[in-house]
N, C-alpha and C. Protein backbone atom coordinates (compact mmCIF):
# COMPACT_ATOMS: atom_id res chain seq x y z
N UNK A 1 1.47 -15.91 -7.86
CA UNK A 1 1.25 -14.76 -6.99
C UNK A 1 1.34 -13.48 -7.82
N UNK A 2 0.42 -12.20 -7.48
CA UNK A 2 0.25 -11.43 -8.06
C UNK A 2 0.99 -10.28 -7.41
N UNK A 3 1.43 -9.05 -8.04
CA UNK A 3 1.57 -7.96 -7.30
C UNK A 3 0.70 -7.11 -7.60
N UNK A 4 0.04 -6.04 -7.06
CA UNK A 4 -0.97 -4.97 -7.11
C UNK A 4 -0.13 -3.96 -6.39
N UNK A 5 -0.71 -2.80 -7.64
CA UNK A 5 -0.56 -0.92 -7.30
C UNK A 5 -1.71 -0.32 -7.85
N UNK A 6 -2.08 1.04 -7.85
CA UNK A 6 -2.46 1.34 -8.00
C UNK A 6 -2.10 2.78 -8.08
N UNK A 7 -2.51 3.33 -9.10
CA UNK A 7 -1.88 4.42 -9.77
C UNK A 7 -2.84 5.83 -10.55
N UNK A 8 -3.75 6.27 -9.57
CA UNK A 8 -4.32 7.50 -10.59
C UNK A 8 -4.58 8.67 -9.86
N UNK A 9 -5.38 8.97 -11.12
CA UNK A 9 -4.89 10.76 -10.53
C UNK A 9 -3.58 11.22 -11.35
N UNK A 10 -3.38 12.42 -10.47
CA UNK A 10 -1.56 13.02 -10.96
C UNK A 10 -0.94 13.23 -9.31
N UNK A 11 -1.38 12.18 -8.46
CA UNK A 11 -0.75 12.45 -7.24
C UNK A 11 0.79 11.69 -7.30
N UNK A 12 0.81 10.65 -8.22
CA UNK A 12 1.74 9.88 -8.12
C UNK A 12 2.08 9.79 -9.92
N UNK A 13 2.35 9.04 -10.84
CA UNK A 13 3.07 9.07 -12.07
C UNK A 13 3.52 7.69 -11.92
N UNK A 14 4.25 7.67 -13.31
CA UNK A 14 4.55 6.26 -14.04
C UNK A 14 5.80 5.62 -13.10
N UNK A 15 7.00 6.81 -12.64
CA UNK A 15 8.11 6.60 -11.99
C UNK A 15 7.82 6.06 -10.41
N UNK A 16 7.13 6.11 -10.14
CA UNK A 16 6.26 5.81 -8.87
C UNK A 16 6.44 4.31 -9.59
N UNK A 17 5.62 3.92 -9.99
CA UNK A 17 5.39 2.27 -10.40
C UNK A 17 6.69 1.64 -10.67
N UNK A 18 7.46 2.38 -11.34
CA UNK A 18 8.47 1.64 -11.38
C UNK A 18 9.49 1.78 -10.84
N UNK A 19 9.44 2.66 -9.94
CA UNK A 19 10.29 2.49 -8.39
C UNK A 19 9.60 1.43 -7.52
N UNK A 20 8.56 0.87 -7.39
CA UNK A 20 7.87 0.54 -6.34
C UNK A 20 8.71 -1.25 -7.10
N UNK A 21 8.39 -1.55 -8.35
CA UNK A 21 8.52 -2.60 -9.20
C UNK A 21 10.63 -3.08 -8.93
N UNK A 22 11.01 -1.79 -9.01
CA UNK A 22 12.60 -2.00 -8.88
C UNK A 22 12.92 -1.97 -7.25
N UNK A 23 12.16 -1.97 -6.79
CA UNK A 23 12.28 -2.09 -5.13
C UNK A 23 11.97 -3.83 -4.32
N UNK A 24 11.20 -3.78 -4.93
CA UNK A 24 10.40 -5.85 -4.98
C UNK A 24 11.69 -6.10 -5.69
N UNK A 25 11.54 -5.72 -7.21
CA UNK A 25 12.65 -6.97 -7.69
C UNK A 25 13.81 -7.24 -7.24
N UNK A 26 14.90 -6.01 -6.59
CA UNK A 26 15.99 -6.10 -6.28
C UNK A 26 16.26 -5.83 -4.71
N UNK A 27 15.17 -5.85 -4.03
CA UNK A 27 15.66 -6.07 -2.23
C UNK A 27 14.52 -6.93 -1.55
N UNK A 28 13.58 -7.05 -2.14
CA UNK A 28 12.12 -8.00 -1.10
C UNK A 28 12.59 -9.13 -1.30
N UNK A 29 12.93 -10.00 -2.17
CA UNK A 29 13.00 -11.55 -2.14
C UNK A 29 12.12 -12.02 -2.98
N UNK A 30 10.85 -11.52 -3.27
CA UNK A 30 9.90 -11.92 -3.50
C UNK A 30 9.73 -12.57 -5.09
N UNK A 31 9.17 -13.63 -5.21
CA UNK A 31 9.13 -14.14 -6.88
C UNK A 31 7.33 -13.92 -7.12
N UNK A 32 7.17 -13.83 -7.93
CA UNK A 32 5.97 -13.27 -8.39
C UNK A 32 5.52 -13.91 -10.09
N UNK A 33 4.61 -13.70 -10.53
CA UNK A 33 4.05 -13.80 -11.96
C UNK A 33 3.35 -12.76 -12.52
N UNK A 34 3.41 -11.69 -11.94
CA UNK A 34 2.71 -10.52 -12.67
C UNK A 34 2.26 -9.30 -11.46
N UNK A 35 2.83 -8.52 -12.33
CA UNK A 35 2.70 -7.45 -11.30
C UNK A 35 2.06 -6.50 -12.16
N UNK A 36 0.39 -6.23 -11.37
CA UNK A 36 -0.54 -5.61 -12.29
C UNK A 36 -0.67 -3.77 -11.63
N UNK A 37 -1.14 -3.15 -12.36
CA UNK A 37 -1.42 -1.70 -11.96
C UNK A 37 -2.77 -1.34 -12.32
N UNK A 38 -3.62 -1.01 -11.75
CA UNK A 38 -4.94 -0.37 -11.57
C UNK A 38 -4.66 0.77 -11.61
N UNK A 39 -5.82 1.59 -12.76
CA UNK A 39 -5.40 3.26 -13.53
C UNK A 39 -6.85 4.12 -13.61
N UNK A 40 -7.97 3.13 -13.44
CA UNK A 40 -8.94 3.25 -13.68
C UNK A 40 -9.66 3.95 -12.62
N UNK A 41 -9.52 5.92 -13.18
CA UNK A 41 -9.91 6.40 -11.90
C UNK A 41 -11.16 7.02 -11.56
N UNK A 42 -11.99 5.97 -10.92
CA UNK A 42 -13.69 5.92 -10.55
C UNK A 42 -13.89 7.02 -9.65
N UNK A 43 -12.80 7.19 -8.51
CA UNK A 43 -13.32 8.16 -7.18
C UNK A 43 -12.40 9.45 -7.14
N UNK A 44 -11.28 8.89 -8.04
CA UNK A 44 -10.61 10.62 -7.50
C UNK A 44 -9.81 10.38 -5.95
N UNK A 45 -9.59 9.31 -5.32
CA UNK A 45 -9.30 9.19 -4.16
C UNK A 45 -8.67 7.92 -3.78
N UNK A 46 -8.67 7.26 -2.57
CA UNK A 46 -8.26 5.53 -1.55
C UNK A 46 -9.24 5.19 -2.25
N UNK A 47 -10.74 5.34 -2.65
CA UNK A 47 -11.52 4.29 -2.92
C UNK A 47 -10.87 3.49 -4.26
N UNK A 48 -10.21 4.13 -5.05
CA UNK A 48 -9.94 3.12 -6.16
C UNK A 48 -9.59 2.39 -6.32
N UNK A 49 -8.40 1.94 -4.99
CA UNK A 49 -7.65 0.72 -4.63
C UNK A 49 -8.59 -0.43 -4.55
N UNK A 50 -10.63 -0.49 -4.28
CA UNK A 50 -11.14 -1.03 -4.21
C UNK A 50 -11.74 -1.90 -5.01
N UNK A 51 -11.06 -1.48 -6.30
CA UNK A 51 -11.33 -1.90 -7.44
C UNK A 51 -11.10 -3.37 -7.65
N UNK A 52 -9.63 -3.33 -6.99
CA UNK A 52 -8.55 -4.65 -6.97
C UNK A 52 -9.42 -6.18 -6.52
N UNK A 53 -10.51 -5.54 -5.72
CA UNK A 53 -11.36 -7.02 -5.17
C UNK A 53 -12.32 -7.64 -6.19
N UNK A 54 -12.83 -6.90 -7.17
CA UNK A 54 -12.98 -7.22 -7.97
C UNK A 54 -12.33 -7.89 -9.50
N UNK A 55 -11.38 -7.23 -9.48
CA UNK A 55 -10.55 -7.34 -10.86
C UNK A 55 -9.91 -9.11 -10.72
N UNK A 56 -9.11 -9.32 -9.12
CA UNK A 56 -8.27 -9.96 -8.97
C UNK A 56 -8.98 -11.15 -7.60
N UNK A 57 -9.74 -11.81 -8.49
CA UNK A 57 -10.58 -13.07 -7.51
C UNK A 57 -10.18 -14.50 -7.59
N UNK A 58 -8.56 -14.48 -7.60
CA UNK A 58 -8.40 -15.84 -7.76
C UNK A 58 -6.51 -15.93 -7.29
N UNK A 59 -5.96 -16.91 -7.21
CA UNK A 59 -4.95 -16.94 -6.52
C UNK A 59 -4.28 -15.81 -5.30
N UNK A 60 -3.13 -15.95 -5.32
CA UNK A 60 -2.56 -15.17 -4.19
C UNK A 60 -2.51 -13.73 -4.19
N UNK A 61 -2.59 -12.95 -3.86
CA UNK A 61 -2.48 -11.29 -4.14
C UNK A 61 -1.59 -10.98 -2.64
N UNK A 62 -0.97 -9.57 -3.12
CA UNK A 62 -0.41 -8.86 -2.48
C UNK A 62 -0.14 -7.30 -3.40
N UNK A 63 -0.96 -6.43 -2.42
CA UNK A 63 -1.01 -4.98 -2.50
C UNK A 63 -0.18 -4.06 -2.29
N UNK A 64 0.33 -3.36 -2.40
CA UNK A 64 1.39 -2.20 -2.15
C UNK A 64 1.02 -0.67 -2.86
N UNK A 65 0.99 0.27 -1.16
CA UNK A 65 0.87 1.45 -1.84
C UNK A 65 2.26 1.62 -2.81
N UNK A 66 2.00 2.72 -3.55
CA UNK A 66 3.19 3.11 -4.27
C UNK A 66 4.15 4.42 -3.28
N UNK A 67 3.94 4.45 -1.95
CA UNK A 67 4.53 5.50 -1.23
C UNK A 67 5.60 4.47 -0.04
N UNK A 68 6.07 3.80 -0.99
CA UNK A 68 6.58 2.46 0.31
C UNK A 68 8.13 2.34 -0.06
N UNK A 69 8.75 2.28 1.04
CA UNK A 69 10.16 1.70 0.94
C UNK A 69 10.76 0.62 1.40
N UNK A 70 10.85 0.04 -0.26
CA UNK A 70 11.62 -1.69 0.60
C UNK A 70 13.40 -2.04 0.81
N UNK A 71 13.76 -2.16 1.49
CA UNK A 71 14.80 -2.23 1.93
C UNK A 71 15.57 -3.38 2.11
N UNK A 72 15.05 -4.11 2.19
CA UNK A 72 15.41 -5.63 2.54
C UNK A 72 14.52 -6.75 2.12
N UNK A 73 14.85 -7.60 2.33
CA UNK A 73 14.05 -9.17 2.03
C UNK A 73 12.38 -8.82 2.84
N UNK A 74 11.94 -9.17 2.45
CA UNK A 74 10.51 -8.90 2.93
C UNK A 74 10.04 -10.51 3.74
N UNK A 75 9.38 -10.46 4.88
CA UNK A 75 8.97 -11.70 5.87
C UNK A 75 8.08 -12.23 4.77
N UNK A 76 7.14 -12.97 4.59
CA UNK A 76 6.07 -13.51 4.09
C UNK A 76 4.72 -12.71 4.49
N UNK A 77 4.33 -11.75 3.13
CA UNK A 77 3.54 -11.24 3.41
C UNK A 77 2.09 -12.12 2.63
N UNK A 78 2.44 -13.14 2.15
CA UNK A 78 1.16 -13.65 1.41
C UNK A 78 -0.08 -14.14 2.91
N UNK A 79 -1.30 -13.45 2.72
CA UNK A 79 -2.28 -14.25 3.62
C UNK A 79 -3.22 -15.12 3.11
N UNK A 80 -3.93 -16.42 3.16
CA UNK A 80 -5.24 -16.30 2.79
C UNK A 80 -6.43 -15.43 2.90
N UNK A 81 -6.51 -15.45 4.12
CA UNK A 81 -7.48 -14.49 4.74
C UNK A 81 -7.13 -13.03 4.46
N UNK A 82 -8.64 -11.95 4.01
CA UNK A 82 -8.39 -10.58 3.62
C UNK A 82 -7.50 -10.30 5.06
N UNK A 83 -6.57 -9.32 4.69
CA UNK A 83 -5.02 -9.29 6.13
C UNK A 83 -4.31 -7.54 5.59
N UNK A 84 -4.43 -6.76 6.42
CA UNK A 84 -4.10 -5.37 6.30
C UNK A 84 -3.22 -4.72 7.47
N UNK A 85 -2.62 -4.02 7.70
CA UNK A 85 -1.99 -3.16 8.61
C UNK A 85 -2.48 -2.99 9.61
N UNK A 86 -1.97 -3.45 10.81
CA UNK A 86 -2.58 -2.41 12.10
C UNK A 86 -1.75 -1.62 12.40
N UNK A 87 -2.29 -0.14 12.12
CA UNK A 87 -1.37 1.10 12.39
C UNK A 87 -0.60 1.20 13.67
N UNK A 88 -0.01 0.64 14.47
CA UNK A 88 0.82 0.92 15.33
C UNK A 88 1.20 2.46 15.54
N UNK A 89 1.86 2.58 14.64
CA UNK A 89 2.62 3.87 14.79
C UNK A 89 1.71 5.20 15.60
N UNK A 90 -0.02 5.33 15.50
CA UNK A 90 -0.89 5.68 15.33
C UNK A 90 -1.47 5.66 17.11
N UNK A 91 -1.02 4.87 17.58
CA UNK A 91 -1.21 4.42 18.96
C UNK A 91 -0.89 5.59 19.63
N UNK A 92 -2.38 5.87 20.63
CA UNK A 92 -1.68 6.93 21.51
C UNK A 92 -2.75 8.28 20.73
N UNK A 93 -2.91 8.39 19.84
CA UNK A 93 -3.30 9.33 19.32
C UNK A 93 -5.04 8.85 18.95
N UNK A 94 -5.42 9.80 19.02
CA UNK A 94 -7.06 9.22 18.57
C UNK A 94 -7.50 9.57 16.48
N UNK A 95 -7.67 8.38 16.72
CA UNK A 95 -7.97 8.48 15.03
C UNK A 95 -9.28 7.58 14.92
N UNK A 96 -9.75 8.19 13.45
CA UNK A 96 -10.65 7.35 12.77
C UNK A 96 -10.54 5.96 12.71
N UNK A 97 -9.24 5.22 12.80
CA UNK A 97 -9.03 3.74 12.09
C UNK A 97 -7.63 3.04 12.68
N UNK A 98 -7.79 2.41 13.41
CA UNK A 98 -6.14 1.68 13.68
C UNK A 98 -5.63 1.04 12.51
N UNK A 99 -6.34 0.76 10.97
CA UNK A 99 -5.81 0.01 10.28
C UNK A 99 -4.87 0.94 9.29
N UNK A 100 -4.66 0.01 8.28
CA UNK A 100 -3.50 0.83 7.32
C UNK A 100 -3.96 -0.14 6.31
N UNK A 101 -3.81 0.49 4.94
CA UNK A 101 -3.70 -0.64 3.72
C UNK A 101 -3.16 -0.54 2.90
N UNK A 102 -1.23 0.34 3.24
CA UNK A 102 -0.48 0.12 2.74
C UNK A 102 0.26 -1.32 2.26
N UNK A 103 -0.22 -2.05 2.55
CA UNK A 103 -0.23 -3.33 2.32
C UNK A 103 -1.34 -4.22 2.58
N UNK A 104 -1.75 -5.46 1.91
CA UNK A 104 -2.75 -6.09 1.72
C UNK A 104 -2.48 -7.51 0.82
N UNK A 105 -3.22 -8.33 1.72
CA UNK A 105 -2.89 -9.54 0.89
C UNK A 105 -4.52 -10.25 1.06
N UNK A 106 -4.54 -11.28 0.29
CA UNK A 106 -5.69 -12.50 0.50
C UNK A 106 -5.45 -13.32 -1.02
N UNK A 107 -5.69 -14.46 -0.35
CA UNK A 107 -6.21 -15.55 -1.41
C UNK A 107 -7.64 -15.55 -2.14
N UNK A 108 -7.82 -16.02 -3.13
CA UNK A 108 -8.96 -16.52 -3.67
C UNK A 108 -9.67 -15.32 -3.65
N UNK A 109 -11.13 -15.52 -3.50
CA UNK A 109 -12.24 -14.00 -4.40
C UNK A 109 -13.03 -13.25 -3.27
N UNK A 110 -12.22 -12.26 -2.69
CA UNK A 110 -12.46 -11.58 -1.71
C UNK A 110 -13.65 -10.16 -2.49
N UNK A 111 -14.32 -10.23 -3.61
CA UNK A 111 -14.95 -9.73 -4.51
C UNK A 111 -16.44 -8.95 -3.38
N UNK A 112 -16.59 -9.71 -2.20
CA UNK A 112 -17.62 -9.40 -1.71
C UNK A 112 -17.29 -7.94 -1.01
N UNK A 113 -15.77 -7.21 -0.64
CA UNK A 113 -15.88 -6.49 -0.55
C UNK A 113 -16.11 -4.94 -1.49
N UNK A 114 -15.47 -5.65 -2.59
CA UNK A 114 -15.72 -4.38 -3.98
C UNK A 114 -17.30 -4.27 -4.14
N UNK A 115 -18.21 -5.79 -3.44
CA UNK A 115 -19.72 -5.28 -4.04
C UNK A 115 -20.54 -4.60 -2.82
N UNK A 116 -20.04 -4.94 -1.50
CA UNK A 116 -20.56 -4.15 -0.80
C UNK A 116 -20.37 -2.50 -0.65
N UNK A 117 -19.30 -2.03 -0.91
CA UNK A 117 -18.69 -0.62 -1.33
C UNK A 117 -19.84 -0.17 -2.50
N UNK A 118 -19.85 -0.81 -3.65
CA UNK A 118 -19.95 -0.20 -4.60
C UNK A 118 -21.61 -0.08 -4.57
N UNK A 119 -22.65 -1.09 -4.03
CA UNK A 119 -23.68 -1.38 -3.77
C UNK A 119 -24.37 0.14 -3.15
N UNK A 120 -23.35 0.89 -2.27
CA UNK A 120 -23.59 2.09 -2.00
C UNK A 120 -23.03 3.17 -1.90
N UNK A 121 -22.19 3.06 -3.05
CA UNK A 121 -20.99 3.70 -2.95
C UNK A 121 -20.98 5.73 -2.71
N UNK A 122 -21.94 5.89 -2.57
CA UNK A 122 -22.26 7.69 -2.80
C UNK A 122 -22.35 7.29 -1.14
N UNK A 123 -22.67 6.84 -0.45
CA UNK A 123 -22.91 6.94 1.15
C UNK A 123 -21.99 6.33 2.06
N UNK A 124 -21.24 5.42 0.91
CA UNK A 124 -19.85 5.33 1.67
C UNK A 124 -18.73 6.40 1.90
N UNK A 125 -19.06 7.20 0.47
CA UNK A 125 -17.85 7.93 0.42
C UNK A 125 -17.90 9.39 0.98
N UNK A 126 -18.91 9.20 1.56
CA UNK A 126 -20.02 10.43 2.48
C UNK A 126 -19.23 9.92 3.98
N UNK A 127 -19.55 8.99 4.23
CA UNK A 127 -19.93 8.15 5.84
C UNK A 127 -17.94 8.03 6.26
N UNK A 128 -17.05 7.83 5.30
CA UNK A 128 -16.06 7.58 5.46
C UNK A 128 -15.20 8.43 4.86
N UNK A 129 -15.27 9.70 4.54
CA UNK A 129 -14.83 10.73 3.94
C UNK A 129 -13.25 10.28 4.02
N UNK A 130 -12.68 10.31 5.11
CA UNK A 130 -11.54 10.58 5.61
C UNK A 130 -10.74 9.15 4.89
N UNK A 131 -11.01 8.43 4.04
CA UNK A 131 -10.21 6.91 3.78
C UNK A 131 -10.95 5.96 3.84
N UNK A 132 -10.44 4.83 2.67
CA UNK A 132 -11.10 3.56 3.05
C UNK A 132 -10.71 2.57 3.82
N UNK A 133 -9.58 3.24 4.57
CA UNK A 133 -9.47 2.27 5.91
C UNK A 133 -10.75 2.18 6.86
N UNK A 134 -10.67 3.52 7.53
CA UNK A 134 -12.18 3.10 8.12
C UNK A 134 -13.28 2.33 7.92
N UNK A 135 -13.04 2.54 5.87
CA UNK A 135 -14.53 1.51 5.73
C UNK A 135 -13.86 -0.37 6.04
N UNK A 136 -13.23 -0.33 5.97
CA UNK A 136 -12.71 -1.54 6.10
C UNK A 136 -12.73 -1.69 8.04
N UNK A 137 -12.56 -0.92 9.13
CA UNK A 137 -12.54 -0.53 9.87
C UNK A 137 -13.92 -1.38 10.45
N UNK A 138 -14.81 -0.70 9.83
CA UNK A 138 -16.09 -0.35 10.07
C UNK A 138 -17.16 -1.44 9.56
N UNK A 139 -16.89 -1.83 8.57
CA UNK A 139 -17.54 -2.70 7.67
C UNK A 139 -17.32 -4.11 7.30
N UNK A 140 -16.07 -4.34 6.95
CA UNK A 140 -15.51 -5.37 6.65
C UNK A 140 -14.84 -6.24 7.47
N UNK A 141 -15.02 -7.76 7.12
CA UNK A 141 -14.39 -8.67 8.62
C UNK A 141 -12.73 -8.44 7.86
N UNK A 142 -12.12 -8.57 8.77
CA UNK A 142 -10.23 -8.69 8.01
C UNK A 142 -9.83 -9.07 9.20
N UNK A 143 -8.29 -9.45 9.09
CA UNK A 143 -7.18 -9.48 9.99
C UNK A 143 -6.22 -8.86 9.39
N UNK A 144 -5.31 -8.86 10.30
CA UNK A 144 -4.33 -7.91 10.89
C UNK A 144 -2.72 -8.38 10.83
N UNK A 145 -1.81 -7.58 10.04
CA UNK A 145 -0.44 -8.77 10.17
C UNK A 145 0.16 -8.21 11.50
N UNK A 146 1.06 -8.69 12.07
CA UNK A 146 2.02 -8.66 12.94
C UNK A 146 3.11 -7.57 12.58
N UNK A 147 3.76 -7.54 13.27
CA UNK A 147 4.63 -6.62 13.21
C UNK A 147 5.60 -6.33 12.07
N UNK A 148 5.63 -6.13 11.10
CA UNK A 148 5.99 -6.11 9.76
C UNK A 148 6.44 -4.69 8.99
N UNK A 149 5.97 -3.76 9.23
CA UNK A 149 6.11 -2.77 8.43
C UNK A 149 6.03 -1.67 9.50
N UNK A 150 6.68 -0.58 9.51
CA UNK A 150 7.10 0.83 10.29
C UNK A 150 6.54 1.91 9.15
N UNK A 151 6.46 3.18 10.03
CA UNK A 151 5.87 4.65 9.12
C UNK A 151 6.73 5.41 9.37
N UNK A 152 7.89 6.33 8.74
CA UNK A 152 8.54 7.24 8.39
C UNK A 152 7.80 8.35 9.40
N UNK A 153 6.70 8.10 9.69
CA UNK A 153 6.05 9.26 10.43
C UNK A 153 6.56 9.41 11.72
N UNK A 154 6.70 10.65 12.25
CA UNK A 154 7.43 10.31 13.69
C UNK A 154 8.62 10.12 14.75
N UNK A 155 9.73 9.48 13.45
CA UNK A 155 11.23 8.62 14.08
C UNK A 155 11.88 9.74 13.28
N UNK A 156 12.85 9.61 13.55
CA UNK A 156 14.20 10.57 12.57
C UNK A 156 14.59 9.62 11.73
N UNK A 157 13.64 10.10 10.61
CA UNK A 157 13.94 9.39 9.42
C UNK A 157 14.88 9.40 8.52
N UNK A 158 15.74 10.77 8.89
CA UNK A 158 16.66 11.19 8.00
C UNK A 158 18.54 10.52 8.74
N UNK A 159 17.97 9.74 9.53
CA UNK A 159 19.02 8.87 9.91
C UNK A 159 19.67 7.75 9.01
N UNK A 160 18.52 6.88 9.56
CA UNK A 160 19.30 5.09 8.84
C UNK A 160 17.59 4.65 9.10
N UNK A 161 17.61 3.23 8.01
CA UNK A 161 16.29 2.53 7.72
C UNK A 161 16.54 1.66 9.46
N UNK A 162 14.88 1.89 9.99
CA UNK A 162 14.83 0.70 11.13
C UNK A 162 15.57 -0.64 10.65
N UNK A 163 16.51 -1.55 11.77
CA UNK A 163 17.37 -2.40 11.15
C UNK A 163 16.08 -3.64 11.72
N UNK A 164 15.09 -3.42 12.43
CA UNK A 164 14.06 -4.40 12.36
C UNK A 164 13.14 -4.69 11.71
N UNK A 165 12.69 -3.91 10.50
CA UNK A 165 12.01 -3.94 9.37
C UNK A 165 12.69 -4.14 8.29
N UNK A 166 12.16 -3.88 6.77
CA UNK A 166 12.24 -4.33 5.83
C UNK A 166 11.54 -3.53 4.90
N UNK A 167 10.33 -2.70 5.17
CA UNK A 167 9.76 -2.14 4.71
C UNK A 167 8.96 -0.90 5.56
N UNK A 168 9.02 0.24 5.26
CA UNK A 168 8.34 1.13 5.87
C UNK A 168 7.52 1.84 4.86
N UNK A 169 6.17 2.61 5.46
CA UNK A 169 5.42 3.97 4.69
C UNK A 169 5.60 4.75 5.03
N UNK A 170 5.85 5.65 4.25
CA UNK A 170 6.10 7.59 3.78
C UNK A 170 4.56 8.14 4.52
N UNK A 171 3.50 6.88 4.50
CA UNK A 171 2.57 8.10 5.26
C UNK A 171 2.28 8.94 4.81
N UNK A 172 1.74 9.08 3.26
CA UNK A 172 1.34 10.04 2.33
C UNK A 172 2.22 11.45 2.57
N UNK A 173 3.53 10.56 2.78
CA UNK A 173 4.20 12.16 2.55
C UNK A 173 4.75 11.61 1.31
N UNK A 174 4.28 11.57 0.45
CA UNK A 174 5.45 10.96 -1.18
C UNK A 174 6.21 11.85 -1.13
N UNK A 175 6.53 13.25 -0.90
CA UNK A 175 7.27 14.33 -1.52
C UNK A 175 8.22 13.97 -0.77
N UNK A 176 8.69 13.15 -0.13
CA UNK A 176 9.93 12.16 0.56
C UNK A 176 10.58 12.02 -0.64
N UNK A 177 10.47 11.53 -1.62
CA UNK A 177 10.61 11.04 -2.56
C UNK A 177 10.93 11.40 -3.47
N UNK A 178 10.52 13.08 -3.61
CA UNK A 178 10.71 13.62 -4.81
C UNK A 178 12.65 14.72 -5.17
N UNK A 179 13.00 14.71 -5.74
CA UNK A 179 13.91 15.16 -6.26
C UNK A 179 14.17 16.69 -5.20
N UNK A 180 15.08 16.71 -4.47
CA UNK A 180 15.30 17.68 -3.41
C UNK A 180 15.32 16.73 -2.47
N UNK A 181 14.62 16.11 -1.93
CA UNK A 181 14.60 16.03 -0.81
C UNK A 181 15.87 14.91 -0.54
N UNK A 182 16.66 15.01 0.74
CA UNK A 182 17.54 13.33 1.02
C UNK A 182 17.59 13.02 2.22
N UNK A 183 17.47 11.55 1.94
CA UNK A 183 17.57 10.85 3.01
C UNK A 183 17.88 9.19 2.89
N UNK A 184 18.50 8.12 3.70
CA UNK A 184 18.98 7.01 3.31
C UNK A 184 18.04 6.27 2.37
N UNK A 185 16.10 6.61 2.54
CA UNK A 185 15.67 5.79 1.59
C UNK A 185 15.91 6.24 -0.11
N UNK A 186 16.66 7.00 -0.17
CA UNK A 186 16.98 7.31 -1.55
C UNK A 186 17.87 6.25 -2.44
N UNK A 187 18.86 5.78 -1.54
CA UNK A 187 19.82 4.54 -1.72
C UNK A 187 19.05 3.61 -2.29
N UNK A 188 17.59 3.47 -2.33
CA UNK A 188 16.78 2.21 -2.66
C UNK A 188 16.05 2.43 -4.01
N UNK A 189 15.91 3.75 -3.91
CA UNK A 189 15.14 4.29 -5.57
C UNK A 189 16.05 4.14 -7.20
N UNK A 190 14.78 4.55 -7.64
CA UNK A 190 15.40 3.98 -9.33
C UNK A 190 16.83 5.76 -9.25
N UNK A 191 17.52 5.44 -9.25
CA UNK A 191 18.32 7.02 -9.41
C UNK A 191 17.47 8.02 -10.68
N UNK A 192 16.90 7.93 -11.34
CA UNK A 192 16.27 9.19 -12.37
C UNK A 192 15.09 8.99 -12.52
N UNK A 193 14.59 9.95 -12.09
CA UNK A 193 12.58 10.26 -12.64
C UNK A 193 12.53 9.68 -13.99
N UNK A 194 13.60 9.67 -14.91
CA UNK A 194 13.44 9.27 -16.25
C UNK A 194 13.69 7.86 -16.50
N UNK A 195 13.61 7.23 -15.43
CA UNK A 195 14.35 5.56 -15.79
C UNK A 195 12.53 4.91 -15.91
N UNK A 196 12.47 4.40 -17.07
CA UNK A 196 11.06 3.45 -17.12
C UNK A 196 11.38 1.88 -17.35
N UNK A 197 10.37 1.06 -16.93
CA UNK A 197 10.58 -0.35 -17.00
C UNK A 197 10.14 -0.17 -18.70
């Protein structure tokens, strides 16, 4: 089993990866054989994460934004089938996309989605401005995990971690994260911007 991040731009940095890496190793449970990072930055944006369907067409995968907090033992997130977020949290409100792909799993060579993207990729990134959830939304067959993961968005976060999860998203607020700010998911981070694997 693989782990996947993805990492470019200057929205996020090296300490990002290896908070995300010291978070799996020492509270998810999870055993693994390689935990790869995608750097290679084609769009400037979500599309690059799309890369991963290509690169990684063979055994188990599992995806993780780098804006995630793990807290506990993690349920079994491995799927065969391409398997992504249904935004819950999101309910109630009208949006572009009920999905999320702060997490992502599939078996074997799910490659047909990196070639349909890329096949037109100037009119995707037109048609779906707003994220490649939608295109996945919109385009792509997937399923959906169960109840698994919560969004920082919304709850009083500056309380205590939901005691029914295991893992929640920041919800592109990374600056959760950054040096100033506190709150209990800090207890889970590498303690110094300067600590590298």
């Amino acid at each position: 089993m693989r782990i996947i991040c993805v990492n470019t731009g200057n929205k996020f940095g090296q300490w990002y990866v290896d908070n995300l890496k010291h978070m799996i190793d020492n509270y998810s449970g999870l055993k693994y054989d390689s935990f790869e990072i995608i750097e290679n930055d084609l769009y400037g944006n979500w599309y690059n994460k799309l890369q991963m369907y290509d690169m990684f067409r063979d055994g188990e995968n599992l995806y993780f934004d780098l804006d995630m907090v793990i807290y506990n033992k993690l349920p079994n997130l491995i799927r065969k089938d391409f398997t992504l977020l249904y935004d819950f949290w999101r309910e109630g409100v009208k949006s572009h996309t009920p999905l999320n792909s702060s997490i992502v799993s599939w078996t074997g060579d799910v490659s047909h989605i990196w070639k349909k993207f890329k096949s037109n990729d100037n009119y995707y990134l037109t048609k779906y401005y707003k994220g490649s959830d939608e295109f996945y939304y919109r385009e792509i067959d997937y399923k959906t995990y169960g109840d698994v993961c919560w969004s920082i968005k919304g709850f009083e976060y500056d309380k205590k971690p939901n005691p029914k999860y295991s893992i929640c998203t920041l919800g592109q607020q990374q600056h959760l994260m950054e040096d100033g700010w506190s709150g209990w998911w800090k207890d889970y981070f590498i303690k110094s911007k300067s600590t590298s694997f």
